[in-house]
PDB file of N, CA and C in Angstrom:
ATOM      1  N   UNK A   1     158.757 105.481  93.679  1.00  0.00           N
ATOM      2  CA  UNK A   1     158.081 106.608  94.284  1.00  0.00           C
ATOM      3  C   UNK A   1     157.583 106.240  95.681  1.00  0.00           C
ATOM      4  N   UNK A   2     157.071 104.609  95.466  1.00  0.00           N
ATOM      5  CA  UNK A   2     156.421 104.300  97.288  1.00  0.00           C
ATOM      6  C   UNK A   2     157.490 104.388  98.313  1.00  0.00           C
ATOM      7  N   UNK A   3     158.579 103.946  97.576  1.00  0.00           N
ATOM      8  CA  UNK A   3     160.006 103.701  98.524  1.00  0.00           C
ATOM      9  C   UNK A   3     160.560 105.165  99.229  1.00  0.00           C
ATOM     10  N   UNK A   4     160.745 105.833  97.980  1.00  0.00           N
ATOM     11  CA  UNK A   4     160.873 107.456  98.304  1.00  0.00           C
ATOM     12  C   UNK A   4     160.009 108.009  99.544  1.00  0.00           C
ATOM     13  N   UNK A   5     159.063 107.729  99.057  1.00  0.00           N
ATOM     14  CA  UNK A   5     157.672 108.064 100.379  1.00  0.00           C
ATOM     15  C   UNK A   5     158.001 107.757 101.780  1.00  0.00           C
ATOM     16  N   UNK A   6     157.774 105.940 101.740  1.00  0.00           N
ATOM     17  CA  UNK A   6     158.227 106.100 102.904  1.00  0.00           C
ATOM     18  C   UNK A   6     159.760 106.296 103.557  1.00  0.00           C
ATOM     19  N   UNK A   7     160.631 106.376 102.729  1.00  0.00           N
ATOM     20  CA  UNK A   7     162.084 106.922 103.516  1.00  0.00           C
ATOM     21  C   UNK A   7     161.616 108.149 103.809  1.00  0.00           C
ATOM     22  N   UNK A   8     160.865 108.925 103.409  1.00  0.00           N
ATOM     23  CA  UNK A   8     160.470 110.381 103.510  1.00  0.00           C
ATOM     24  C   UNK A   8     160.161 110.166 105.176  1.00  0.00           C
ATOM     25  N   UNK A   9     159.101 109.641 105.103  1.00  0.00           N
ATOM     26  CA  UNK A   9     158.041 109.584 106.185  1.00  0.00           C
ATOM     27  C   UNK A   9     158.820 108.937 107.309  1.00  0.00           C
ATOM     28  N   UNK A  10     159.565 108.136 107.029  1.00  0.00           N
ATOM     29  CA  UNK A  10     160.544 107.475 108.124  1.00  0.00           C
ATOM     30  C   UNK A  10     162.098 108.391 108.832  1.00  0.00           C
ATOM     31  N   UNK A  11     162.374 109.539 107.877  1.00  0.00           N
ATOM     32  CA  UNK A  11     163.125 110.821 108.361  1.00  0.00           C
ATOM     33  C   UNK A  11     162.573 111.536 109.096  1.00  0.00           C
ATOM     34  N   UNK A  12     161.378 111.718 108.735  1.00  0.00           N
ATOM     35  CA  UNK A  12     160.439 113.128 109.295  1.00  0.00           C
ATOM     36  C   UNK A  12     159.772 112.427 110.811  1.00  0.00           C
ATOM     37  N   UNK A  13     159.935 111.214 110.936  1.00  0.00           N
ATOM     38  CA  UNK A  13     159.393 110.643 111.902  1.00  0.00           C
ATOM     39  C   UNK A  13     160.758 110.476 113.291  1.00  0.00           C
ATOM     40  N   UNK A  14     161.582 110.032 112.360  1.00  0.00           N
ATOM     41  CA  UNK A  14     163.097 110.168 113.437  1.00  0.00           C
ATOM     42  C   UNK A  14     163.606 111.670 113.325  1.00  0.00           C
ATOM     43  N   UNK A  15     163.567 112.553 112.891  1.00  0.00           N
ATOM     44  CA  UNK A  15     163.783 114.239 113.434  1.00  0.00           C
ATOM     45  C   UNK A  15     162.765 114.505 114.197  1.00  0.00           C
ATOM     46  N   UNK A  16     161.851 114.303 114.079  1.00  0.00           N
ATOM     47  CA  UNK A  16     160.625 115.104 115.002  1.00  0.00           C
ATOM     48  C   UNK A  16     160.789 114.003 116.313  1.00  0.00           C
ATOM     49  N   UNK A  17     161.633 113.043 116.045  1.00  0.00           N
ATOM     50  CA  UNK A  17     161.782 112.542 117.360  1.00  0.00           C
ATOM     51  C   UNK A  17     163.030 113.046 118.548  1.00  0.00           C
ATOM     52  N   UNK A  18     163.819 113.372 117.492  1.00  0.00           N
ATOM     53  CA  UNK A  18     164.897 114.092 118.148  1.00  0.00           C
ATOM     54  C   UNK A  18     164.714 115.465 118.259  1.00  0.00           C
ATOM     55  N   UNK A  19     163.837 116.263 118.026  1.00  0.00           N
ATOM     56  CA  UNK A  19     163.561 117.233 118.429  1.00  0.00           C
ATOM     57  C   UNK A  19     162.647 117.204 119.376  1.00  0.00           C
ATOM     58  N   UNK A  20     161.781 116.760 119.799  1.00  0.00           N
ATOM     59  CA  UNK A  20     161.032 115.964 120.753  1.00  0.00           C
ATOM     60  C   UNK A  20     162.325 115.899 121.944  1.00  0.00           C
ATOM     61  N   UNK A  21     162.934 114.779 121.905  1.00  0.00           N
ATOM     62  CA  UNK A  21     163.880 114.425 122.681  1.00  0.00           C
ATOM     63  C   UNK A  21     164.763 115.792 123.426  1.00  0.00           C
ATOM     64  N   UNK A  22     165.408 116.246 122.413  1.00  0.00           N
ATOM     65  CA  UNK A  22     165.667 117.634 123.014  1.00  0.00           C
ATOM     66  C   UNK A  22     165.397 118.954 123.098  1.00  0.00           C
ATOM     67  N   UNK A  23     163.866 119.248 122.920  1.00  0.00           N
ATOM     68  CA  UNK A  23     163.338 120.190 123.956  1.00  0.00           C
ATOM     69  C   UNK A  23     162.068 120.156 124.718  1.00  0.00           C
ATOM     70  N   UNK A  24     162.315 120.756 125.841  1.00  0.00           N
ATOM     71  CA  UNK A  24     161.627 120.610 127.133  1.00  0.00           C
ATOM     72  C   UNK A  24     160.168 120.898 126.351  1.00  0.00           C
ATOM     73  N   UNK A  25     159.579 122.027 125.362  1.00  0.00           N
ATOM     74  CA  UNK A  25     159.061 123.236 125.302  1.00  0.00           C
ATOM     75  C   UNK A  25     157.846 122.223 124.214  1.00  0.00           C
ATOM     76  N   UNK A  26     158.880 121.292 123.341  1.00  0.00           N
ATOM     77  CA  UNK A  26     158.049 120.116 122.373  1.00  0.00           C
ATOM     78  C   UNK A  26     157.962 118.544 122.793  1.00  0.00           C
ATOM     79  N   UNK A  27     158.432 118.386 124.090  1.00  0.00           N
ATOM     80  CA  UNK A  27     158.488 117.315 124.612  1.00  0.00           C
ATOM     81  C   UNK A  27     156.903 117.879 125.859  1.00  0.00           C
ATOM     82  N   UNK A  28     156.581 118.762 126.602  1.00  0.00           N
ATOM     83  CA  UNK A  28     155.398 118.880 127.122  1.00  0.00           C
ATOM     84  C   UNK A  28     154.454 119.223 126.364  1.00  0.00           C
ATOM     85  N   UNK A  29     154.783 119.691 125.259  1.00  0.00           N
ATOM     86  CA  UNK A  29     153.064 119.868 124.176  1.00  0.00           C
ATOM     87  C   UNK A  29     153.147 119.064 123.428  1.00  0.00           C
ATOM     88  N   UNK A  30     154.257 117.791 123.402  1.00  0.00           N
ATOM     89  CA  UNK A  30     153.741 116.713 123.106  1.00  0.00           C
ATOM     90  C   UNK A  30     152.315 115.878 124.056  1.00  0.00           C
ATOM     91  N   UNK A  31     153.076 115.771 125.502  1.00  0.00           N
ATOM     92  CA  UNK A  31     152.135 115.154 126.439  1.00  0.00           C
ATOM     93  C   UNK A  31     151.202 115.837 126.940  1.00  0.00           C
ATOM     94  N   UNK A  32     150.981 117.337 126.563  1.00  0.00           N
ATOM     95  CA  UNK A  32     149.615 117.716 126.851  1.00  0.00           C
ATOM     96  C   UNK A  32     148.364 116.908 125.373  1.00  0.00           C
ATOM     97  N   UNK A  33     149.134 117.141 124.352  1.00  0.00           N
ATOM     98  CA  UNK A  33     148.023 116.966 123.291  1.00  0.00           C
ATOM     99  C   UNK A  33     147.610 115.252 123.692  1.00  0.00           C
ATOM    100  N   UNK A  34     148.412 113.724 123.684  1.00  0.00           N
ATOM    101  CA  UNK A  34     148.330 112.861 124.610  1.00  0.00           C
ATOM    102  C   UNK A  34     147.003 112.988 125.035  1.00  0.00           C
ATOM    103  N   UNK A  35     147.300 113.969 126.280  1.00  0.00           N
ATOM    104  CA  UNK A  35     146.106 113.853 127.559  1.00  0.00           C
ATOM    105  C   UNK A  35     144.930 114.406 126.936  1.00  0.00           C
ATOM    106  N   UNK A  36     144.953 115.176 126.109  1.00  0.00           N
ATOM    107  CA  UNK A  36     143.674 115.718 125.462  1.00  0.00           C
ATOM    108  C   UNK A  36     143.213 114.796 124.255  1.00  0.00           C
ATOM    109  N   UNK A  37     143.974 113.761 123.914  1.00  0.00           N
ATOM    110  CA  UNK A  37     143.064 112.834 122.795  1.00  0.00           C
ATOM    111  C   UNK A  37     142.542 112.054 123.816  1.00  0.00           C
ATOM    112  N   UNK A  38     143.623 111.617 124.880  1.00  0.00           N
ATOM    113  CA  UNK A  38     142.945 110.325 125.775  1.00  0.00           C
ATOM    114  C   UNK A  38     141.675 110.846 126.403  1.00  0.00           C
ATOM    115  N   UNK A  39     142.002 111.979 126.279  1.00  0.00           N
ATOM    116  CA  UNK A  39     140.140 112.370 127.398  1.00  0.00           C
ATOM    117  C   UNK A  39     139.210 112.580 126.158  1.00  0.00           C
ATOM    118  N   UNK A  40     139.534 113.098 125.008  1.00  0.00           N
ATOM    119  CA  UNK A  40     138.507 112.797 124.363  1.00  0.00           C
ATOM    120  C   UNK A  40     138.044 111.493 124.047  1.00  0.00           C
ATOM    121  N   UNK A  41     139.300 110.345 123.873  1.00  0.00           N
ATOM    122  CA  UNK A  41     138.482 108.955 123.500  1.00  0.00           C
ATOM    123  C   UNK A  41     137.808 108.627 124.581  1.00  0.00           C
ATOM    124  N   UNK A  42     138.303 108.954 126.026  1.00  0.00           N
ATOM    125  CA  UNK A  42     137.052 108.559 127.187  1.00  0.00           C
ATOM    126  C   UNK A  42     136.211 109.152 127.188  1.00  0.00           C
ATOM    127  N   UNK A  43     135.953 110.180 126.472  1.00  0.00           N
ATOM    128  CA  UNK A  43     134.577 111.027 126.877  1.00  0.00           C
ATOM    129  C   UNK A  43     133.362 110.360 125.425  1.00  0.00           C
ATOM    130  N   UNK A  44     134.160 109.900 124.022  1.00  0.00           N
ATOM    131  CA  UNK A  44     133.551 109.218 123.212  1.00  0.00           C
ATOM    132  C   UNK A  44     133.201 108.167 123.448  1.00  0.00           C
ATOM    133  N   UNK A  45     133.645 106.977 124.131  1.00  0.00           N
ATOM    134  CA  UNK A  45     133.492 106.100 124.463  1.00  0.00           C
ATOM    135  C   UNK A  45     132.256 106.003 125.735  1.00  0.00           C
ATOM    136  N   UNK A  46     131.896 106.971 126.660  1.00  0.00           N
ATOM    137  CA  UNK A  46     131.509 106.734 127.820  1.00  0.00           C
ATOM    138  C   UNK A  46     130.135 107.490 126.822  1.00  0.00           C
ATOM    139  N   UNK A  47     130.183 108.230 125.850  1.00  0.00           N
ATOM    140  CA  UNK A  47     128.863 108.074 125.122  1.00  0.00           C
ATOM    141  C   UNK A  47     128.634 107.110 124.524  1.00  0.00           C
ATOM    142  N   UNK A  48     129.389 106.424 124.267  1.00  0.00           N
ATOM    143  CA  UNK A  48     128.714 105.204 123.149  1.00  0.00           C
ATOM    144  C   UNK A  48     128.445 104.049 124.036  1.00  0.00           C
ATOM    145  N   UNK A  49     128.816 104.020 125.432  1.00  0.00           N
ATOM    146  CA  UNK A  49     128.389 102.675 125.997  1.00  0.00           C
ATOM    147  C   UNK A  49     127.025 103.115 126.893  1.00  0.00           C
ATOM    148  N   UNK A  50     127.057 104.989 127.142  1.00  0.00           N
ATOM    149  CA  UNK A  50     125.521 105.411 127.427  1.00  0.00           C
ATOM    150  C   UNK A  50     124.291 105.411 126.280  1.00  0.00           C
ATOM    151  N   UNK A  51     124.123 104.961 125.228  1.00  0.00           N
ATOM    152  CA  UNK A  51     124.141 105.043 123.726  1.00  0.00           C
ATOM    153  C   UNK A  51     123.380 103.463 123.912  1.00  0.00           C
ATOM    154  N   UNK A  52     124.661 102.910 124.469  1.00  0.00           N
ATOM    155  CA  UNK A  52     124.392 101.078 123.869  1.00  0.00           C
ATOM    156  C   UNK A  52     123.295 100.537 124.587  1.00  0.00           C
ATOM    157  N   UNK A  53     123.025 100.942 126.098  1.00  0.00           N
ATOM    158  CA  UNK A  53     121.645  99.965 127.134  1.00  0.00           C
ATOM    159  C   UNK A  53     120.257 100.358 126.091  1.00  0.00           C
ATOM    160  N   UNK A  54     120.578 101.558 125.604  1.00  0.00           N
ATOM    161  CA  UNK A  54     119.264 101.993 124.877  1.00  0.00           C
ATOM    162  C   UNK A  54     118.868 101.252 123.409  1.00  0.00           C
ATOM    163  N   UNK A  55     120.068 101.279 122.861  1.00  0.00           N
ATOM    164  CA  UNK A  55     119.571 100.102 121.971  1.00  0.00           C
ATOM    165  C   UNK A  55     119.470  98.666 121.887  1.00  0.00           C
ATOM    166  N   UNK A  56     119.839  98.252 123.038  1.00  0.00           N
ATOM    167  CA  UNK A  56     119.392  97.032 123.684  1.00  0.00           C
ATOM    168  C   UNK A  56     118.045  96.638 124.098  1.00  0.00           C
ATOM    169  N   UNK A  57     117.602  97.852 124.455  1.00  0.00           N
ATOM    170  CA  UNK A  57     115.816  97.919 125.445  1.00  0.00           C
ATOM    171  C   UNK A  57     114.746  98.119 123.697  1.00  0.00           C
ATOM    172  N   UNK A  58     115.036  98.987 123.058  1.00  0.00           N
ATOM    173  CA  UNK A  58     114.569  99.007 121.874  1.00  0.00           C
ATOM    174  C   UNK A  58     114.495  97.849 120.884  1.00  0.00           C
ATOM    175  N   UNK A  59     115.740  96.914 120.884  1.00  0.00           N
ATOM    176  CA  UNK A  59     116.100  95.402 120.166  1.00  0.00           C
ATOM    177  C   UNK A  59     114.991  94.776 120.978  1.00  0.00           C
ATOM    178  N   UNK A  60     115.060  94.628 122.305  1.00  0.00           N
ATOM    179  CA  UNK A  60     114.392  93.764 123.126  1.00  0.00           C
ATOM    180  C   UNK A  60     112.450  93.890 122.524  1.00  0.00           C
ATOM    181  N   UNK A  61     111.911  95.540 122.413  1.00  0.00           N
ATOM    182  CA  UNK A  61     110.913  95.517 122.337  1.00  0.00           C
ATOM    183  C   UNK A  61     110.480  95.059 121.128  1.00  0.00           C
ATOM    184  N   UNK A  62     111.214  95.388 120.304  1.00  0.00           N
ATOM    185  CA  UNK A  62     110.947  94.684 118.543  1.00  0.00           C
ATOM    186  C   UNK A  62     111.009  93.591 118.660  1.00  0.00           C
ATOM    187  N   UNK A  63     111.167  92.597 119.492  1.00  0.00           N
ATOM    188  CA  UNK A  63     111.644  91.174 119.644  1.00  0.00           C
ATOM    189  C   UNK A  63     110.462  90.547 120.083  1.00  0.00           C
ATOM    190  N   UNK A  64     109.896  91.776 120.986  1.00  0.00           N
ATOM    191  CA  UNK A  64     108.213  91.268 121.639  1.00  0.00           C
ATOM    192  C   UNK A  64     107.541  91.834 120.945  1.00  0.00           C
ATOM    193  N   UNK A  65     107.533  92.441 120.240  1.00  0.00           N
ATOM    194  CA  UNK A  65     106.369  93.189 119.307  1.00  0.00           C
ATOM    195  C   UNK A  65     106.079  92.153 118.046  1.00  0.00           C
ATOM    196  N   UNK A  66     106.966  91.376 118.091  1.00  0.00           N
ATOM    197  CA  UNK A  66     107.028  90.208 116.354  1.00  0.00           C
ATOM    198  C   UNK A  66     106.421  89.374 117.068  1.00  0.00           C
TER     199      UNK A  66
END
Protein backbone atom coordinates (compact mmCIF):
# COMPACT_ATOMS: atom_id res chain seq x y z
CA UNK A 1 0.00 0.00 0.00
CA UNK A 2 3.16 2.48 0.98
CA UNK A 3 4.67 1.56 -2.42
CA UNK A 4 1.33 2.19 -4.25
CA UNK A 5 1.30 5.62 -2.48
CA UNK A 6 4.21 6.76 -3.34
CA UNK A 7 4.22 5.66 -7.17
CA UNK A 8 0.93 7.57 -6.84
CA UNK A 9 2.50 10.66 -5.54
CA UNK A 10 5.54 10.33 -7.81
CA UNK A 11 2.97 10.37 -11.18
CA UNK A 12 0.99 13.18 -9.93
CA UNK A 13 4.21 14.99 -9.27
CA UNK A 14 5.76 14.29 -12.93
CA UNK A 15 2.21 15.29 -14.79
CA UNK A 16 1.72 18.38 -12.93
CA UNK A 17 5.18 18.89 -14.06
CA UNK A 18 4.52 18.54 -17.55
CA UNK A 19 1.67 20.44 -17.47
CA UNK A 20 3.50 23.13 -15.80
CA UNK A 21 6.07 22.82 -18.54
CA UNK A 22 3.57 23.28 -21.21
CA UNK A 23 1.41 26.00 -20.36
CA UNK A 24 2.20 29.55 -20.24
CA UNK A 25 -1.26 30.16 -18.12
CA UNK A 26 0.13 27.25 -15.13
CA UNK A 27 3.66 27.94 -15.52
CA UNK A 28 2.97 31.98 -14.30
CA UNK A 29 0.52 31.04 -11.44
CA UNK A 30 2.95 28.81 -10.63
CA UNK A 31 5.59 31.78 -10.05
CA UNK A 32 3.17 34.17 -8.83
CA UNK A 33 2.10 31.80 -5.82
CA UNK A 34 6.37 31.38 -5.33
CA UNK A 35 6.49 35.17 -4.86
CA UNK A 36 3.62 35.26 -2.51
CA UNK A 37 4.96 32.44 -0.05
CA UNK A 38 8.48 34.10 -0.33
CA UNK A 39 7.01 37.44 0.83
CA UNK A 40 5.11 35.90 3.30
CA UNK A 41 8.16 33.96 4.85
CA UNK A 42 9.94 37.51 4.77
CA UNK A 43 7.29 39.26 6.27
CA UNK A 44 7.19 36.19 9.16
CA UNK A 45 10.51 36.21 9.68
CA UNK A 46 11.15 40.10 9.90
CA UNK A 47 8.46 39.63 12.83
CA UNK A 48 10.15 37.16 14.62
CA UNK A 49 13.60 38.80 14.57
CA UNK A 50 11.42 42.24 15.65
CA UNK A 51 9.97 39.79 18.41
CA UNK A 52 13.61 38.48 19.36
CA UNK A 53 15.68 42.09 20.81
CA UNK A 54 12.59 42.08 23.13
CA UNK A 55 13.06 38.95 24.59
CA UNK A 56 16.52 39.42 25.02
CA UNK A 57 16.05 42.87 27.16
CA UNK A 58 13.37 40.93 29.30
CA UNK A 59 16.04 37.62 29.76
CA UNK A 60 18.57 40.31 30.59
CA UNK A 61 16.24 41.93 33.37
CA UNK A 62 15.34 38.55 35.08
CA UNK A 63 19.03 37.96 35.13
CA UNK A 64 19.39 41.27 37.30
CA UNK A 65 16.44 40.90 39.21
CA UNK A 66 17.90 37.20 40.72
Amino acid sequence: MEKLFCLGVALGMAAGALIVANSYKARSLVKKSQQEVLKKVDEMMDERLAARPEEGAQAKKAAQAK
